[in-house]
N, C-alpha and C. Protein backbone atom coordinates (compact mmCIF):
# COMPACT_ATOMS: atom_id res chain seq x y z
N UNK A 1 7.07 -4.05 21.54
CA UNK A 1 7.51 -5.40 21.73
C UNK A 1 6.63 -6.02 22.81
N UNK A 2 6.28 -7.20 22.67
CA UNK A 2 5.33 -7.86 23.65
C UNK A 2 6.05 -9.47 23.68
N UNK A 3 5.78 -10.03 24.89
CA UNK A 3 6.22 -11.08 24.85
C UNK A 3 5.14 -11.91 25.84
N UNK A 4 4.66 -13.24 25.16
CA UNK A 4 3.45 -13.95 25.72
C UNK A 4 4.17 -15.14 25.83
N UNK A 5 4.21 -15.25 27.40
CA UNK A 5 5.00 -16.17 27.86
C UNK A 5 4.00 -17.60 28.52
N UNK A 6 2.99 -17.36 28.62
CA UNK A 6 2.13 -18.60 28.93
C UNK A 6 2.22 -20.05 28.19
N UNK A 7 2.57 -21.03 29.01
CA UNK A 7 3.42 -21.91 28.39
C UNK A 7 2.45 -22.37 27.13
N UNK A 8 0.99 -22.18 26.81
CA UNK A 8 0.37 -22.53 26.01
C UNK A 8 -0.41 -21.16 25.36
N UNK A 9 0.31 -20.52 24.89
CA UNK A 9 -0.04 -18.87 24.14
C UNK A 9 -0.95 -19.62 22.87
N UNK A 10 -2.38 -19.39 23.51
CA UNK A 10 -3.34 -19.12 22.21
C UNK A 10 -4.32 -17.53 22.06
N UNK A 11 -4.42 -17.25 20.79
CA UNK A 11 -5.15 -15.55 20.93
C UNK A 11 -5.90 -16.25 20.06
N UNK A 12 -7.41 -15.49 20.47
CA UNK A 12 -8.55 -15.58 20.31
C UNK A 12 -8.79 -14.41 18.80
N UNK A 13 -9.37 -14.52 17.83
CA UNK A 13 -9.33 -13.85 16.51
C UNK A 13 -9.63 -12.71 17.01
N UNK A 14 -8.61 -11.09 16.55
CA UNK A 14 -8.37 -9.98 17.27
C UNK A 14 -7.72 -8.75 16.22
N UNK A 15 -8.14 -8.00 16.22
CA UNK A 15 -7.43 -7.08 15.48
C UNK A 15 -6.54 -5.88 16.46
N UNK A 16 -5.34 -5.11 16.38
CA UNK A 16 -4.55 -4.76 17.63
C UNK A 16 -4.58 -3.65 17.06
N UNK A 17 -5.69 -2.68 17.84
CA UNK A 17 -6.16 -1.18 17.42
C UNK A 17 -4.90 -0.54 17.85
N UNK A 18 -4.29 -0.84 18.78
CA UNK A 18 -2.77 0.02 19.39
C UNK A 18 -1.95 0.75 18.55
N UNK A 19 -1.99 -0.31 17.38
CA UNK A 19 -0.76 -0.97 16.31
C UNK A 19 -1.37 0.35 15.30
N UNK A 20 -0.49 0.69 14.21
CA UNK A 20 -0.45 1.77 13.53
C UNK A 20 -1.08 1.28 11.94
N UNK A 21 -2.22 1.85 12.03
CA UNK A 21 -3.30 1.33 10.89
C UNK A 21 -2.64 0.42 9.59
N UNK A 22 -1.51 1.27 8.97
CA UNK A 22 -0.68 0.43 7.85
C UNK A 22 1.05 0.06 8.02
N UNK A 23 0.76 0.14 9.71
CA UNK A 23 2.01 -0.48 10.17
C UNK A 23 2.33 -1.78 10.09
N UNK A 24 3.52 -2.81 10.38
CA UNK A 24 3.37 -3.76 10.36
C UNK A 24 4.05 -4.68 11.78
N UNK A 25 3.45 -5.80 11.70
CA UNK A 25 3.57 -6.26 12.96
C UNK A 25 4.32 -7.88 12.91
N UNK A 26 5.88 -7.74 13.66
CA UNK A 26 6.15 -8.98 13.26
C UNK A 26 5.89 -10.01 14.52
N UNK A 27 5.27 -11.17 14.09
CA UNK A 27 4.80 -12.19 15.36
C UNK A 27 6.21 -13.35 15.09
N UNK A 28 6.79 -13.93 16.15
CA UNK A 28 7.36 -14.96 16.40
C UNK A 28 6.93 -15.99 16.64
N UNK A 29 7.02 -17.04 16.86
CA UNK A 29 6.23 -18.56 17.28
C UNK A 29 7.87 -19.41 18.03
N UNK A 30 7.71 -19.82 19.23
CA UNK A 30 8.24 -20.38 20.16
C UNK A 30 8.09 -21.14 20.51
N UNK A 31 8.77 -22.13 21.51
CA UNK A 31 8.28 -23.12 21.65
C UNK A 31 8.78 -24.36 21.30
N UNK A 32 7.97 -25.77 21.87
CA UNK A 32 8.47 -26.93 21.72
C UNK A 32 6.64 -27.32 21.12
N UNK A 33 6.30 -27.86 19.83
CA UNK A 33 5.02 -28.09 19.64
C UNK A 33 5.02 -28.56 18.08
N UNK A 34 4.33 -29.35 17.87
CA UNK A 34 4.23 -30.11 16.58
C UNK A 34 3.28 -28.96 15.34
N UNK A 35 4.08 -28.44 14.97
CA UNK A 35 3.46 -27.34 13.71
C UNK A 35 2.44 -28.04 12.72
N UNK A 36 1.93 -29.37 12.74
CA UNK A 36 1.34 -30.57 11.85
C UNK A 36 0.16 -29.94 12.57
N UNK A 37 0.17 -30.41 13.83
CA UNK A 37 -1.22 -30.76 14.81
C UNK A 37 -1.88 -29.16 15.10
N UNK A 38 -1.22 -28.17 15.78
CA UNK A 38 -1.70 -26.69 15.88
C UNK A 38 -0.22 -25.76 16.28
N UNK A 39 -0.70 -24.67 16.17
CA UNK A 39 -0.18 -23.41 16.67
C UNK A 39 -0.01 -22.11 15.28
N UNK A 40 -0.67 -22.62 14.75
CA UNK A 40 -1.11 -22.29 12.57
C UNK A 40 -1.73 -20.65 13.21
N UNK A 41 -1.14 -20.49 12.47
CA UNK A 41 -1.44 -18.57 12.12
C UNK A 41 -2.64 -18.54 11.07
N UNK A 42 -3.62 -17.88 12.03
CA UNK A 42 -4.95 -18.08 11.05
C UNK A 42 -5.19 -16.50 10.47
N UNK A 43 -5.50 -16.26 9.51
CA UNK A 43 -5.56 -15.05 8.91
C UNK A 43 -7.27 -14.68 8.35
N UNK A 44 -8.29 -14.30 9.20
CA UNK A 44 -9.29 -14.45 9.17
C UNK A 44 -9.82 -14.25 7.71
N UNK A 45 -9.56 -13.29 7.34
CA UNK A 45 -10.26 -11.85 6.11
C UNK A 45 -9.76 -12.71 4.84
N UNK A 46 -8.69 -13.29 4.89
CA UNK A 46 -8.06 -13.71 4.00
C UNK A 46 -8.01 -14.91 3.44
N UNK A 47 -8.66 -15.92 4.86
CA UNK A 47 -9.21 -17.53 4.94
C UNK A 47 -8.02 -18.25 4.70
N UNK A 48 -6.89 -17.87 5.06
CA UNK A 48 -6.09 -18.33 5.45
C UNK A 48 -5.59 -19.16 6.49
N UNK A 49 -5.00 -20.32 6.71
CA UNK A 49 -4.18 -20.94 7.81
C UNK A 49 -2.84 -21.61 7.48
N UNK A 50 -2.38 -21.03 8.42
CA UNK A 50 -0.80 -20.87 8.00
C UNK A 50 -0.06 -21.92 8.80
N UNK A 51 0.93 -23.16 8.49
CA UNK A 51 1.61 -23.92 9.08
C UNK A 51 2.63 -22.64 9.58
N UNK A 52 2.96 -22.38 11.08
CA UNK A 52 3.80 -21.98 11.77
C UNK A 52 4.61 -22.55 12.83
N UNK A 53 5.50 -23.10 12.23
CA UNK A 53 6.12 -24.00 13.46
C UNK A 53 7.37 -22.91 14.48
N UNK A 54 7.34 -23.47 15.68
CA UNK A 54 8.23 -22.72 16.49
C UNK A 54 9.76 -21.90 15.89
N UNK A 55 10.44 -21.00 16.10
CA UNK A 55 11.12 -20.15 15.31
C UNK A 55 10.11 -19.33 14.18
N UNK A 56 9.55 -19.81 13.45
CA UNK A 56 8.94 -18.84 12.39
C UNK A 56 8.45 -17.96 12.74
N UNK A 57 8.69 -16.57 11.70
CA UNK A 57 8.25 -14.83 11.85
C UNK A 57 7.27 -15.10 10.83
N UNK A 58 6.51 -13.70 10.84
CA UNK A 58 5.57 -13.08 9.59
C UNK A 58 5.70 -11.72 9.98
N UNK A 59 5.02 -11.26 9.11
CA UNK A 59 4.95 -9.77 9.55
C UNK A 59 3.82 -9.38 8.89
N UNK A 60 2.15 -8.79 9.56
CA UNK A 60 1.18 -8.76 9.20
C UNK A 60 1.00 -7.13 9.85
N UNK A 61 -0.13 -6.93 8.78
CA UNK A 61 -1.03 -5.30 9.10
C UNK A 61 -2.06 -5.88 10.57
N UNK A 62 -1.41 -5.94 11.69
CA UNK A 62 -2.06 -6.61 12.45
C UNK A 62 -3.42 -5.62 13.03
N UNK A 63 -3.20 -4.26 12.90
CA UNK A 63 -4.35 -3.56 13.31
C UNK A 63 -5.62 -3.29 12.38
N UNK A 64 -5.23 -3.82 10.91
CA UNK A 64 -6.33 -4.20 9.85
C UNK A 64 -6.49 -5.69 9.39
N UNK A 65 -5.87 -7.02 10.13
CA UNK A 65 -6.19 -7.82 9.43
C UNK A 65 -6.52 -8.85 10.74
N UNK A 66 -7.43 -9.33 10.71
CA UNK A 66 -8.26 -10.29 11.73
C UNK A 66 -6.76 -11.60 12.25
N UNK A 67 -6.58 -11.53 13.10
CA UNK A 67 -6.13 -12.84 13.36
C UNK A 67 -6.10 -13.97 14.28
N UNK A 68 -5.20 -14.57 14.62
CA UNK A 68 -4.94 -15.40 15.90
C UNK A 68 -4.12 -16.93 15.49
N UNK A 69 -4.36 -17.72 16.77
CA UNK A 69 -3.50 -19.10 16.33
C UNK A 69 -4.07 -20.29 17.17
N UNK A 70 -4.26 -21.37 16.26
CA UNK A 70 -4.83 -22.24 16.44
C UNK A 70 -4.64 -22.81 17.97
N UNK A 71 -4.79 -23.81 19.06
CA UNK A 71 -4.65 -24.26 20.34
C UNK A 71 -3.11 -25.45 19.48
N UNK A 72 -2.59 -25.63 20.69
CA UNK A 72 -1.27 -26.77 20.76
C UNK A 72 -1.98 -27.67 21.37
N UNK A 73 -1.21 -28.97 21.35
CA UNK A 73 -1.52 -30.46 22.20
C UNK A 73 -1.02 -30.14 23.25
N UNK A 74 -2.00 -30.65 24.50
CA UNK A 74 -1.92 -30.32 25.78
C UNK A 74 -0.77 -30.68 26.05
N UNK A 75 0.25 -31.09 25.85
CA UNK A 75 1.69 -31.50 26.89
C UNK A 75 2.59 -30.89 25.47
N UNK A 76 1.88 -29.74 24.75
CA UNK A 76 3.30 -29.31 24.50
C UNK A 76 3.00 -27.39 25.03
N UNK A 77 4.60 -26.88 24.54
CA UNK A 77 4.72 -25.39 24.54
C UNK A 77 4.65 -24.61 23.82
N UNK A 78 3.88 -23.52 23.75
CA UNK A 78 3.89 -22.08 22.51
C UNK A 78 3.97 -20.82 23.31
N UNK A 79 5.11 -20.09 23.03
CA UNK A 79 4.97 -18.71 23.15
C UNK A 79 4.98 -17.68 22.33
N UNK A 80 5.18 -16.52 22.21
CA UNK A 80 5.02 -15.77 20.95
C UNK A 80 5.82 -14.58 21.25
N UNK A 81 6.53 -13.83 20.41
CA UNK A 81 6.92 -12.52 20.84
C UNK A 81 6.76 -11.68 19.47
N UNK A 82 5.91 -10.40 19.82
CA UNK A 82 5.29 -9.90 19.01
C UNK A 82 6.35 -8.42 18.57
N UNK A 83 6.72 -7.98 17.75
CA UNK A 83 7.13 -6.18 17.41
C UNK A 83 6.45 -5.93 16.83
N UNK A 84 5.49 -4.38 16.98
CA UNK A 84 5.02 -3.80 16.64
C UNK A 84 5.04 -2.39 16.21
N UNK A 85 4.33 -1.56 15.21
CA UNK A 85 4.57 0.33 14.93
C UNK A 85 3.42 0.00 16.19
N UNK A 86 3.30 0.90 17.10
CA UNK A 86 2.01 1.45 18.50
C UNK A 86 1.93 2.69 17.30
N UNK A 87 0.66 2.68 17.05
CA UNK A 87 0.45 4.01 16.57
C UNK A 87 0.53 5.30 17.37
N UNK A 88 0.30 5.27 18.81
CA UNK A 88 0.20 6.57 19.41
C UNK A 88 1.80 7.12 19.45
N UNK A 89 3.15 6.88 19.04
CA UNK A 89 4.22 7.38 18.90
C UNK A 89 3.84 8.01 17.39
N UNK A 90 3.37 7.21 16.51
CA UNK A 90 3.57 7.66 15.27
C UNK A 90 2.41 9.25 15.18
N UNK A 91 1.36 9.45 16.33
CA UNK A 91 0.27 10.34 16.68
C UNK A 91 0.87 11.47 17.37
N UNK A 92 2.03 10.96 18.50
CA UNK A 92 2.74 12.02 19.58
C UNK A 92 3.77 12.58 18.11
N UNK A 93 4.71 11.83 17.04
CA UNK A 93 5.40 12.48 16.80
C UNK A 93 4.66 13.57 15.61
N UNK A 94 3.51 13.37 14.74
CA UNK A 94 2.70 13.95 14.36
C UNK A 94 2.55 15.65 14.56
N UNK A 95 2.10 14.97 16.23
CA UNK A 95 1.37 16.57 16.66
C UNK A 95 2.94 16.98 17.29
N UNK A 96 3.81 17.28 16.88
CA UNK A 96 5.07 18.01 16.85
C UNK A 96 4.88 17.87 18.18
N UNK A 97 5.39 16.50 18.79
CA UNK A 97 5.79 15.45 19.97
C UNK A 97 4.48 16.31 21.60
N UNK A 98 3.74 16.27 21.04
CA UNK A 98 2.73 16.24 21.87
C UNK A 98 1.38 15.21 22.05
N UNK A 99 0.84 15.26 23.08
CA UNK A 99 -0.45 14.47 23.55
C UNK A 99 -1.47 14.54 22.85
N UNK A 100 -2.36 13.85 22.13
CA UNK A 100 -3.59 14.20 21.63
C UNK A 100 -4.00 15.30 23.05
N UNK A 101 -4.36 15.10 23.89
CA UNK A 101 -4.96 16.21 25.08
C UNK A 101 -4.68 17.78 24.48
N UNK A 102 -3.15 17.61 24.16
CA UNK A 102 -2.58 18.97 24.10
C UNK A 102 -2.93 19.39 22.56
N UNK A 103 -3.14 18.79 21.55
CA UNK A 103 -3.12 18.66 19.97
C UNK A 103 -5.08 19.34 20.13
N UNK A 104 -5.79 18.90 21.34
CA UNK A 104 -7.23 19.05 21.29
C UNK A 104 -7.14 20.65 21.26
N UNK A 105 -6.15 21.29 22.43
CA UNK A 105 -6.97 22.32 23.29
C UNK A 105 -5.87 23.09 22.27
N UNK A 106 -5.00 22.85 21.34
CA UNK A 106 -4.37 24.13 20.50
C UNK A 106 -5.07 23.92 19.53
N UNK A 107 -6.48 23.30 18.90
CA UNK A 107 -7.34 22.99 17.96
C UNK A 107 -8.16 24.11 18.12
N UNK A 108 -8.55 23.94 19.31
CA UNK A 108 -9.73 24.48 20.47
C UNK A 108 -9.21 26.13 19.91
N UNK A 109 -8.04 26.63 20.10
CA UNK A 109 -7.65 28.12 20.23
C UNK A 109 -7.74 28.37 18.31
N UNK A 110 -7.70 27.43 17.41
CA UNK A 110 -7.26 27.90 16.13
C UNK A 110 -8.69 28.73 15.42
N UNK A 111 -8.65 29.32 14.56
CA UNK A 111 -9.42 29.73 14.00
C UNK A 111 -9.92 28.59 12.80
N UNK A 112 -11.39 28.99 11.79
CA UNK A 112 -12.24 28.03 11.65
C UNK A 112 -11.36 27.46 10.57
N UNK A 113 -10.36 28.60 9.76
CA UNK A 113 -9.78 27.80 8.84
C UNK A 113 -8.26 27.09 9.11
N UNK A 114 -7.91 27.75 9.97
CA UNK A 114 -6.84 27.05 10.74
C UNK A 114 -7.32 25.65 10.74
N UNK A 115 -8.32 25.27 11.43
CA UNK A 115 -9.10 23.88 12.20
C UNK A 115 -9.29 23.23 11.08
N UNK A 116 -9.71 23.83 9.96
CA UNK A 116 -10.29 23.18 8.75
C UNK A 116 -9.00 22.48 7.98
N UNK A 117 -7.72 22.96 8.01
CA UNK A 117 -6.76 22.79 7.05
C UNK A 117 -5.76 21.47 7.98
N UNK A 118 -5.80 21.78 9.26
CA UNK A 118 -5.27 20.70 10.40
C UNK A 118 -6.26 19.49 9.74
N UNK A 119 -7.53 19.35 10.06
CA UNK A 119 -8.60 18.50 9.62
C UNK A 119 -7.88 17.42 8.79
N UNK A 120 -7.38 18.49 7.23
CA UNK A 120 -7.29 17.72 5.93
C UNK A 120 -6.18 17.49 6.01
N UNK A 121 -5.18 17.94 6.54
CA UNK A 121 -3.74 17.24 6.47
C UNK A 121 -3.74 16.16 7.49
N UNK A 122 -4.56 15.75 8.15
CA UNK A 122 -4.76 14.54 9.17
C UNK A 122 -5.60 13.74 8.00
N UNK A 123 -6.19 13.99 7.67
CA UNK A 123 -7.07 13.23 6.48
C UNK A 123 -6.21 12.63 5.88
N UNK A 124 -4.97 13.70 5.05
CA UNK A 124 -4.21 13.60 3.92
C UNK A 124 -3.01 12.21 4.71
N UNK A 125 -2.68 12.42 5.32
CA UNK A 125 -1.87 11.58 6.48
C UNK A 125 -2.59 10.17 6.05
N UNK A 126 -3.70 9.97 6.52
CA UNK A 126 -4.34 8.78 7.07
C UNK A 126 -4.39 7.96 5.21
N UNK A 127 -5.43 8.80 4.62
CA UNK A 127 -5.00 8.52 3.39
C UNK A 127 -3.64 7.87 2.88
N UNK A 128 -2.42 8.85 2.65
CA UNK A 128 -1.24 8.02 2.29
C UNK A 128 -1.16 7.19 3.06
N UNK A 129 -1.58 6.71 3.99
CA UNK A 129 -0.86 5.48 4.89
C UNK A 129 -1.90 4.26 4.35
N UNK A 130 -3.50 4.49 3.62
CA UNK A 130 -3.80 3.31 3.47
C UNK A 130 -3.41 2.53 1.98
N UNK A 131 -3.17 4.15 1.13
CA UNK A 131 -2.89 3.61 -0.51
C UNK A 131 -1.43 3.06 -0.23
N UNK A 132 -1.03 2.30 0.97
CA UNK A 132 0.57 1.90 0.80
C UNK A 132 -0.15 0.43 0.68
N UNK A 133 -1.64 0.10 0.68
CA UNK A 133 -1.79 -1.18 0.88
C UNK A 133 -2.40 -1.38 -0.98
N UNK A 134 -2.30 -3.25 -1.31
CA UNK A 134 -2.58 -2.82 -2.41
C UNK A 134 -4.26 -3.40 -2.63
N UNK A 135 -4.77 -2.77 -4.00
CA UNK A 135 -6.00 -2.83 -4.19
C UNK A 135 -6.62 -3.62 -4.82
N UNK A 136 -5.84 -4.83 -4.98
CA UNK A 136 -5.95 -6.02 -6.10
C UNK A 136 -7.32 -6.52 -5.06
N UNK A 137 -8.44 -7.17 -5.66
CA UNK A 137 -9.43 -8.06 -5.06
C UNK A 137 -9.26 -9.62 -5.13
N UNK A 138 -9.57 -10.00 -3.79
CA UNK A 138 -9.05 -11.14 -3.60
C UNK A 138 -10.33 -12.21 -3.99
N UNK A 139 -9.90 -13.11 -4.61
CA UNK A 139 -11.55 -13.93 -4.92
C UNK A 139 -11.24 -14.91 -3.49
């Protein structure tokens, strides 16, 4: 959960590596600000711009899909409050609730096929998490 309280919350086009590759991320829009003039949810990859007026959610693959939001008129307000998957919980609960640090150095002790089979079930992992997205091409 994040909350961007600057009375004029603009983000600069960003992708949020934190965030869990095919997790999803819901953004809020706050505020007192004319949704006509700015505060539009721009969706880079997709060439998208989105009328978002204050109250409105989405919920985007924010750590694979480019974004940000347009500037407001100087005498008004935008804030944002963001929920997010943080991928490094979805990484700690993984390595059977340990640290990547600690996941390195019991790598470090395994033998070559031990190491090799950890490898592909991290592979296999990463994999199912991207075929949850779909593969239609966008013109």
């Amino acid at each position: 959960m994040h909350f961007q309280l600057r009375p004029q919350t603009v983000t600069i086009p960003h992708l949020d590596f934190g965030n869990l590759a095919w997790g999803w991320c819901a953004i809020t829009a706050l505020g007192d600000f004319d949704p006509d003039l700015g505060g539009h949810l721009i969706l880079w990859e997709l060439r998208l711009i989105i009328r978002f007026p204050p109250g409105s959610s989405v919920a985007i693959p924010s750590a694979l899909l480019r974004h940000s939001n347009a500037a407001i008129q100087q005498d008004e307000i935008r804030y944002s409050f963001t929920q997010f998957a943080a991928g490094g919980l979805f990484r700690f609960a993984e390595n059977g609730f340990a640290l990547n640090e600690s996941v390195r150095a019991r790598t470090a002790r395994m033998s070559a096929k031990e190491r090799n089979e950890w490898v592909l079930a991290e592979a296999a992992r990463f994999s199912e998490g991207l075929k949850m997205y779909s593969v239609h091409k966008l013109d």
